[in-house]
C-alpha atoms as a PDB file:
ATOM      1  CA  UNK A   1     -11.058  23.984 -15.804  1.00  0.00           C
ATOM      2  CA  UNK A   2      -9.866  22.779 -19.171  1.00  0.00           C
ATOM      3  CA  UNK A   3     -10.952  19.713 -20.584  1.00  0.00           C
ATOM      4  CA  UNK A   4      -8.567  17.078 -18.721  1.00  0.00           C
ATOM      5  CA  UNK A   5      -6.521  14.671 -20.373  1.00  0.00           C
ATOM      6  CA  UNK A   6      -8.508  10.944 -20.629  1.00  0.00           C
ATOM      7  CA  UNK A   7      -5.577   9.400 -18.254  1.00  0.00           C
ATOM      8  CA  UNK A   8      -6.519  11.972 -15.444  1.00  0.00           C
ATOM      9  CA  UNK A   9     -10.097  11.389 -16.014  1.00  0.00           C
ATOM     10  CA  UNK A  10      -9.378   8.067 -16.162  1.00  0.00           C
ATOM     11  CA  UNK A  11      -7.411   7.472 -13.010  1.00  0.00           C
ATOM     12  CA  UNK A  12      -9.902   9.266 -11.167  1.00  0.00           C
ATOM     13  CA  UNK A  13     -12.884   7.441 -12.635  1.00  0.00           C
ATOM     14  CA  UNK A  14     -11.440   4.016 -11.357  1.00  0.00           C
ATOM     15  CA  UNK A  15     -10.707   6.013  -7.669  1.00  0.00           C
ATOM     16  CA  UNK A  16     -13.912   7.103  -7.548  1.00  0.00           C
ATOM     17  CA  UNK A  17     -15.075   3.287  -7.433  1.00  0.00           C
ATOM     18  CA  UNK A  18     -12.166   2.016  -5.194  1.00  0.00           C
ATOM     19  CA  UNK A  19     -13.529   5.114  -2.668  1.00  0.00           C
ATOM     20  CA  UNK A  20     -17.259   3.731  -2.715  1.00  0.00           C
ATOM     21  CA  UNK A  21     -16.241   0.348  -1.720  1.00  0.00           C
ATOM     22  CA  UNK A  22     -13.397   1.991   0.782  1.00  0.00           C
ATOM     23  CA  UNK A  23     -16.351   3.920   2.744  1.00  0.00           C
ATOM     24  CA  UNK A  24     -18.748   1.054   3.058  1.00  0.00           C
ATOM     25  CA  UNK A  25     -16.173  -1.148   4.431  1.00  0.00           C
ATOM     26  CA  UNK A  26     -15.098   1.770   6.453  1.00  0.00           C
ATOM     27  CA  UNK A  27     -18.906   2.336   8.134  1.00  0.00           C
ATOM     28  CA  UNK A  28     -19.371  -1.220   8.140  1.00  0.00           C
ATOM     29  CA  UNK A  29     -16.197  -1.783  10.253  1.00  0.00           C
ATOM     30  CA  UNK A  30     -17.086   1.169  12.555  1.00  0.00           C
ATOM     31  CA  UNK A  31     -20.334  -0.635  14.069  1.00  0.00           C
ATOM     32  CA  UNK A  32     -18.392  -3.843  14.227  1.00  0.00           C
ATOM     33  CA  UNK A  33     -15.254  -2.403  16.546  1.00  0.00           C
ATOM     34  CA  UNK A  34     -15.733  -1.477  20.171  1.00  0.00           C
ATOM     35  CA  UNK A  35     -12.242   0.421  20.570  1.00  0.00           C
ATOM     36  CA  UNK A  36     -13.403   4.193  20.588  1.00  0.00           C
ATOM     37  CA  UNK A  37     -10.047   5.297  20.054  1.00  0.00           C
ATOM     38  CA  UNK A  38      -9.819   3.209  16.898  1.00  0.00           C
ATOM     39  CA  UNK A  39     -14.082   4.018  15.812  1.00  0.00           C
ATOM     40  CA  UNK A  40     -12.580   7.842  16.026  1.00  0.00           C
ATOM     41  CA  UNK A  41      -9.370   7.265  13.385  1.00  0.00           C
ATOM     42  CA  UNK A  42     -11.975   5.139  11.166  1.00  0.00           C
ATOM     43  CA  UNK A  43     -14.556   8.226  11.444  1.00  0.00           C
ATOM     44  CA  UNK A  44     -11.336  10.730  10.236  1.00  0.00           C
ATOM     45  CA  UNK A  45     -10.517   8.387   7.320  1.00  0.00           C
ATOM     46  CA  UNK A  46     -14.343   8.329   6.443  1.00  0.00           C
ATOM     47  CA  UNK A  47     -14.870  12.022   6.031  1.00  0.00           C
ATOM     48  CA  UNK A  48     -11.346  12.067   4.593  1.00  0.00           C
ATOM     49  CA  UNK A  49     -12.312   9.688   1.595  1.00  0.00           C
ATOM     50  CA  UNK A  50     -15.730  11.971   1.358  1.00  0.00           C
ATOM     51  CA  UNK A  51     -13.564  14.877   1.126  1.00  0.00           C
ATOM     52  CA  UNK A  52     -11.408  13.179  -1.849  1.00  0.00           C
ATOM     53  CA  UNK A  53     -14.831  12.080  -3.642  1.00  0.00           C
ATOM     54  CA  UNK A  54     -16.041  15.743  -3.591  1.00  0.00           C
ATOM     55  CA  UNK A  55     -12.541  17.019  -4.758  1.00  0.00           C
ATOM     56  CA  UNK A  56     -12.192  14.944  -6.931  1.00  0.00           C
ATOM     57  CA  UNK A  57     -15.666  15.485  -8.546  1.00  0.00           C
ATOM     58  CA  UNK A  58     -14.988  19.356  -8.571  1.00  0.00           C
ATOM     59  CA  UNK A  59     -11.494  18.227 -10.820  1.00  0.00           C
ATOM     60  CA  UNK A  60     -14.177  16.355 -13.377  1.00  0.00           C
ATOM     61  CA  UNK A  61     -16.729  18.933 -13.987  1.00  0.00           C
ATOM     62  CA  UNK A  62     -15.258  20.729 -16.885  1.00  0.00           C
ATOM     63  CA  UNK A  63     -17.789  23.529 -15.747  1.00  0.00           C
ATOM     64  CA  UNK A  64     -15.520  24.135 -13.342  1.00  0.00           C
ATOM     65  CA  UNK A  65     -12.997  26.788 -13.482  1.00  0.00           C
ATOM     66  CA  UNK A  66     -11.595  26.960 -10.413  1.00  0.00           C
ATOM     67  CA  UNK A  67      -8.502  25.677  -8.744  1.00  0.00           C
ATOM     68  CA  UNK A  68      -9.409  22.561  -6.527  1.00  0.00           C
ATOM     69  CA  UNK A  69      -7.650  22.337  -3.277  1.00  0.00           C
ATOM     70  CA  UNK A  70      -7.763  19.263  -0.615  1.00  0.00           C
ATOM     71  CA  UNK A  71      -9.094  20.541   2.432  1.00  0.00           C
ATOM     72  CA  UNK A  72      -6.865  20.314   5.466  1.00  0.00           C
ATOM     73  CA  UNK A  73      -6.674  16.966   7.742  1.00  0.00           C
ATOM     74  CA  UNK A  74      -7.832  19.519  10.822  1.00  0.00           C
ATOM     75  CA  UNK A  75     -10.510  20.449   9.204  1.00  0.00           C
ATOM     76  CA  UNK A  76     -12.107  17.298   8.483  1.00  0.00           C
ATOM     77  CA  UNK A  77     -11.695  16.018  11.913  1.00  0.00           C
ATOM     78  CA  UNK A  78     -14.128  15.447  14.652  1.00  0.00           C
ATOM     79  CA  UNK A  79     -13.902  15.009  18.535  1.00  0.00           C
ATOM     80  CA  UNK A  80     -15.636  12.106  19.228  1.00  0.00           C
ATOM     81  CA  UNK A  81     -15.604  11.628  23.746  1.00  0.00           C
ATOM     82  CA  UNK A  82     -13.451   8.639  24.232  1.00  0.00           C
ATOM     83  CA  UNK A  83     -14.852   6.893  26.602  1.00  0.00           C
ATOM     84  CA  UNK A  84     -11.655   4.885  28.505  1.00  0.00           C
ATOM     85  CA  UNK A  85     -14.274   1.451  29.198  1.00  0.00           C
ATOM     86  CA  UNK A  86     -14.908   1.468  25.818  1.00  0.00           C
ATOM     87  CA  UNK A  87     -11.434   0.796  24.736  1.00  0.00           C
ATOM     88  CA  UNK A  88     -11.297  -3.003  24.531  1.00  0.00           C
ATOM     89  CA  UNK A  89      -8.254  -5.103  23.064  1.00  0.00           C
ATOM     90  CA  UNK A  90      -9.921  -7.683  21.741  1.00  0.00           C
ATOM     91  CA  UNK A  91      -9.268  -9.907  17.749  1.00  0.00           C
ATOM     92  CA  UNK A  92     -12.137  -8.258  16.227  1.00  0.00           C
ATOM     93  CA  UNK A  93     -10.472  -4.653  16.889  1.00  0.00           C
ATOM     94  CA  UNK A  94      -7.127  -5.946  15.742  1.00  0.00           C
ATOM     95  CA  UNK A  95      -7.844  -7.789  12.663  1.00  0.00           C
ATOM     96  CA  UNK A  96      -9.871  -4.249  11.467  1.00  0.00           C
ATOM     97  CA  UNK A  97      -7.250  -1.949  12.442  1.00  0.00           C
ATOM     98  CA  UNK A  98      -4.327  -3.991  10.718  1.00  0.00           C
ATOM     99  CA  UNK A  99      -6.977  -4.181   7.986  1.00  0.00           C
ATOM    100  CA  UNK A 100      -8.009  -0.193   7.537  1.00  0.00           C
ATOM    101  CA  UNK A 101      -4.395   0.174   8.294  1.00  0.00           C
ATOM    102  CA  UNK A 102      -3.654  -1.548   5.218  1.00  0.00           C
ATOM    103  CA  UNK A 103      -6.180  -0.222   3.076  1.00  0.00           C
ATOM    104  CA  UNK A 104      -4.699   3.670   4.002  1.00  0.00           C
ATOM    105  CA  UNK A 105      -1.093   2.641   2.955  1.00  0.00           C
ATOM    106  CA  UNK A 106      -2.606   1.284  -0.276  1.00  0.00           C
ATOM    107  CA  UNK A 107      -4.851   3.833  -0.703  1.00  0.00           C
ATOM    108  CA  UNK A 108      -1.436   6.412   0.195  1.00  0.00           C
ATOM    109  CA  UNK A 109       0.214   4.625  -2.414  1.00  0.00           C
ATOM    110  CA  UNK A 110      -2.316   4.562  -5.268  1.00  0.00           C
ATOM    111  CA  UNK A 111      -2.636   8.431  -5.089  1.00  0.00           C
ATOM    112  CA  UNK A 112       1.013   9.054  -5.522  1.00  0.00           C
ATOM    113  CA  UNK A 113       1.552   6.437  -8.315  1.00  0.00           C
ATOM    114  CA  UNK A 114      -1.561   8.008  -9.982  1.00  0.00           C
ATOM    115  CA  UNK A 115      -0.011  11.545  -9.469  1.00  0.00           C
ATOM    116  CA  UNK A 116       3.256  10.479 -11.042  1.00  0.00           C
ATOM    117  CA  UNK A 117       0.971   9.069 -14.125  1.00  0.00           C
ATOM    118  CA  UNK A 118      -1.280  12.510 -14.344  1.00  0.00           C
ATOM    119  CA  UNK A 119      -0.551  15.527 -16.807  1.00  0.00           C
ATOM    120  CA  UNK A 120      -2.872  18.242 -15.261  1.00  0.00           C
ATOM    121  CA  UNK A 121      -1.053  20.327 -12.465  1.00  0.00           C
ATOM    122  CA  UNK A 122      -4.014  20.756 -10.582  1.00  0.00           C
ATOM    123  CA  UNK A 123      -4.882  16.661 -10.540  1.00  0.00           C
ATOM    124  CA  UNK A 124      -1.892  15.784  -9.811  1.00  0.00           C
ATOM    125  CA  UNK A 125      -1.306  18.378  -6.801  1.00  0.00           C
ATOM    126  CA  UNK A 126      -4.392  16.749  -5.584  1.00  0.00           C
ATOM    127  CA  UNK A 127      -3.404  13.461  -5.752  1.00  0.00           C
ATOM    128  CA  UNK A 128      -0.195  14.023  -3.808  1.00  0.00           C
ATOM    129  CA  UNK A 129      -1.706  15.719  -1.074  1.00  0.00           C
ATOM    130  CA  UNK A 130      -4.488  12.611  -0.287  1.00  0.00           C
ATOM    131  CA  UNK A 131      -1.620  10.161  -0.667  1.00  0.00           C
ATOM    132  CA  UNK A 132      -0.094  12.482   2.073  1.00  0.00           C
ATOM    133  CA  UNK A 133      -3.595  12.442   4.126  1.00  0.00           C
ATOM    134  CA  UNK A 134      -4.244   8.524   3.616  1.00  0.00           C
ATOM    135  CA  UNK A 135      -0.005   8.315   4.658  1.00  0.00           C
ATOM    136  CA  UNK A 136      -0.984  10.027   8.251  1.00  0.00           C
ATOM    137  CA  UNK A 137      -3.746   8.286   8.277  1.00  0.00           C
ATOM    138  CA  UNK A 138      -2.075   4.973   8.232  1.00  0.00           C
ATOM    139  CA  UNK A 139       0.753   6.279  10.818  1.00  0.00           C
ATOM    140  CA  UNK A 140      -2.433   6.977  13.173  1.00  0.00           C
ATOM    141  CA  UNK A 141      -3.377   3.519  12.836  1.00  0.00           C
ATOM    142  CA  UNK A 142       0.393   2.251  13.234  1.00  0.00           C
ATOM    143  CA  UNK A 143       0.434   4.224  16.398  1.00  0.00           C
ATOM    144  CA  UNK A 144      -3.047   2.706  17.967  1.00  0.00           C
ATOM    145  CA  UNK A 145      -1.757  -0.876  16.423  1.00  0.00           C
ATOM    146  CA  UNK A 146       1.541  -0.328  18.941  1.00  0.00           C
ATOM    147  CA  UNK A 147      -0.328   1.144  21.870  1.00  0.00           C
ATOM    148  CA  UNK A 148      -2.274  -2.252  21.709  1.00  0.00           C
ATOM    149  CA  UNK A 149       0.692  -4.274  21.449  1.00  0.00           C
ATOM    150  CA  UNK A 150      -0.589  -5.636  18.369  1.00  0.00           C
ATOM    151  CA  UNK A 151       2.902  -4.274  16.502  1.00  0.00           C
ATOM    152  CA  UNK A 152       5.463  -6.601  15.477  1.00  0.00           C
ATOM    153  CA  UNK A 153       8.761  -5.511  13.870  1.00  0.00           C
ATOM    154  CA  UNK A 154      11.920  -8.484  13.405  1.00  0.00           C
ATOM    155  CA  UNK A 155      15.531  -6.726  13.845  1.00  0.00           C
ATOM    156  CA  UNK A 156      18.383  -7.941  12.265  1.00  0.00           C
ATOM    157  CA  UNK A 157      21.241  -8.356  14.225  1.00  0.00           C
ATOM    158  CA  UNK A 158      24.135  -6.137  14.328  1.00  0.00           C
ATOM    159  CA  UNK A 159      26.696  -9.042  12.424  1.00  0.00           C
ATOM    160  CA  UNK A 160      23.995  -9.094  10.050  1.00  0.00           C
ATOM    161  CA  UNK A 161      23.907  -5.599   9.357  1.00  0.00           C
ATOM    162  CA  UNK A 162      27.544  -5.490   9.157  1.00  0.00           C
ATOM    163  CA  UNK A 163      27.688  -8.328   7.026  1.00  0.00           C
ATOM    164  CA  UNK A 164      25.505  -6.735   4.119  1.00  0.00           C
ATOM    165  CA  UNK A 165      27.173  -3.240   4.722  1.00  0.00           C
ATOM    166  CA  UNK A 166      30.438  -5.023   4.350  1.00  0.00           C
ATOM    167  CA  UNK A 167      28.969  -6.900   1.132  1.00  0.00           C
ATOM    168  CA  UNK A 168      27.277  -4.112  -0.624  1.00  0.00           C
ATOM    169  CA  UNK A 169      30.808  -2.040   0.243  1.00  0.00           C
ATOM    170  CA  UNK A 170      32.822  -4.225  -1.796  1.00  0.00           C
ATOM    171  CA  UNK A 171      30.308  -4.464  -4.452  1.00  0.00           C
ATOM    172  CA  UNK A 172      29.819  -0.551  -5.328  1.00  0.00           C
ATOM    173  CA  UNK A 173      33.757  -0.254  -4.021  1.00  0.00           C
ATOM    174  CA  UNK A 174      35.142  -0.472  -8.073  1.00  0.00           C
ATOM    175  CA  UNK A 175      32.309   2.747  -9.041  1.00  0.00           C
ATOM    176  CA  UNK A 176      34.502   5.054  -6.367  1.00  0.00           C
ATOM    177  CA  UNK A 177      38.070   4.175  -7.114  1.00  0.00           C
END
């Protein structure tokens, strides 16, 4: 690989941090939930976030000259039994899965607005395909988070949609006449 500009190696340098602290609060999470079902999408995300270390590791060593692909979400999973006893509903399981839920959104949006900032085709490829890992990540844990009942969404009313449609019509009306 050529020598990479100093704002990819940069980028990466400060990811490479934010991913040690992301895996030990990862593993140390995983012996503090008893929710199997949410232990296995913790265990994905953890050899996910491996995966990005070592890829992004390969990107840095300017010894390497080959092109550096993110491996697959399929292959980095694992079938862990789910044992149906085991999957308990209780706060410590939902404040952690709202909380790793959180961290893959961030961690979704971090790679892409560090792809958009990177010059080297290869990084930057990279970059959007974790934020697209770490994005079904986080729709995993939005899935569990609902199954639990743990998911709370307001609606607007109808008159209130109307309202703003009816507002933001008349606003933009004088571009299309």
């Amino acid at each position: 690989m050529a020598v990479l500009p100093a704002a990819d190696l940069g980028i990466m340098a400060d990811h490479l941090s934010a991913h040690e602290g992301v895996l030990q609060k990862l593993r140390a999470y995983q012996k503090a939930v008893t929710n199997q079902q949410l232990r296995n999408i913790m265990r994905l995300q953890e050899n996910i976030m491996q995966s990005h270390v070592w890829v992004m590791l390969a990107l840095i060593n300017p010894e390497n000259n080959n092109y550096v692909e993110v491996p697959p979400l399929q292959d980095l999973a694992t079938n862990y039994p789910s044992n149906p006893e085991n999957n308990e509903k209780n706060s410590d399981n939902k404040w952690i899965a709202l909380e790793v839920r959180n961290t893959a959104n961030n961690m979704s949006s971090t790679n892409f607005n560090s792809a958009l900032m990177m010059q080297n085709p290869n990084v930057i490829h990279a970059h959007i395909e974790m934020a697209l890992q770490q994005h079904q990540i986080m729709k995993m844990y939005d899935e569990f988070i609902e199954s639990m009942g743990w998911k709370f969404i307001p609606h607007a009313t109808a008159q209130e949609q109307l309202n703003t449609y009816f507002h933001f019509q008349h606003q933009f009306q004088h571009l299309y006449s």
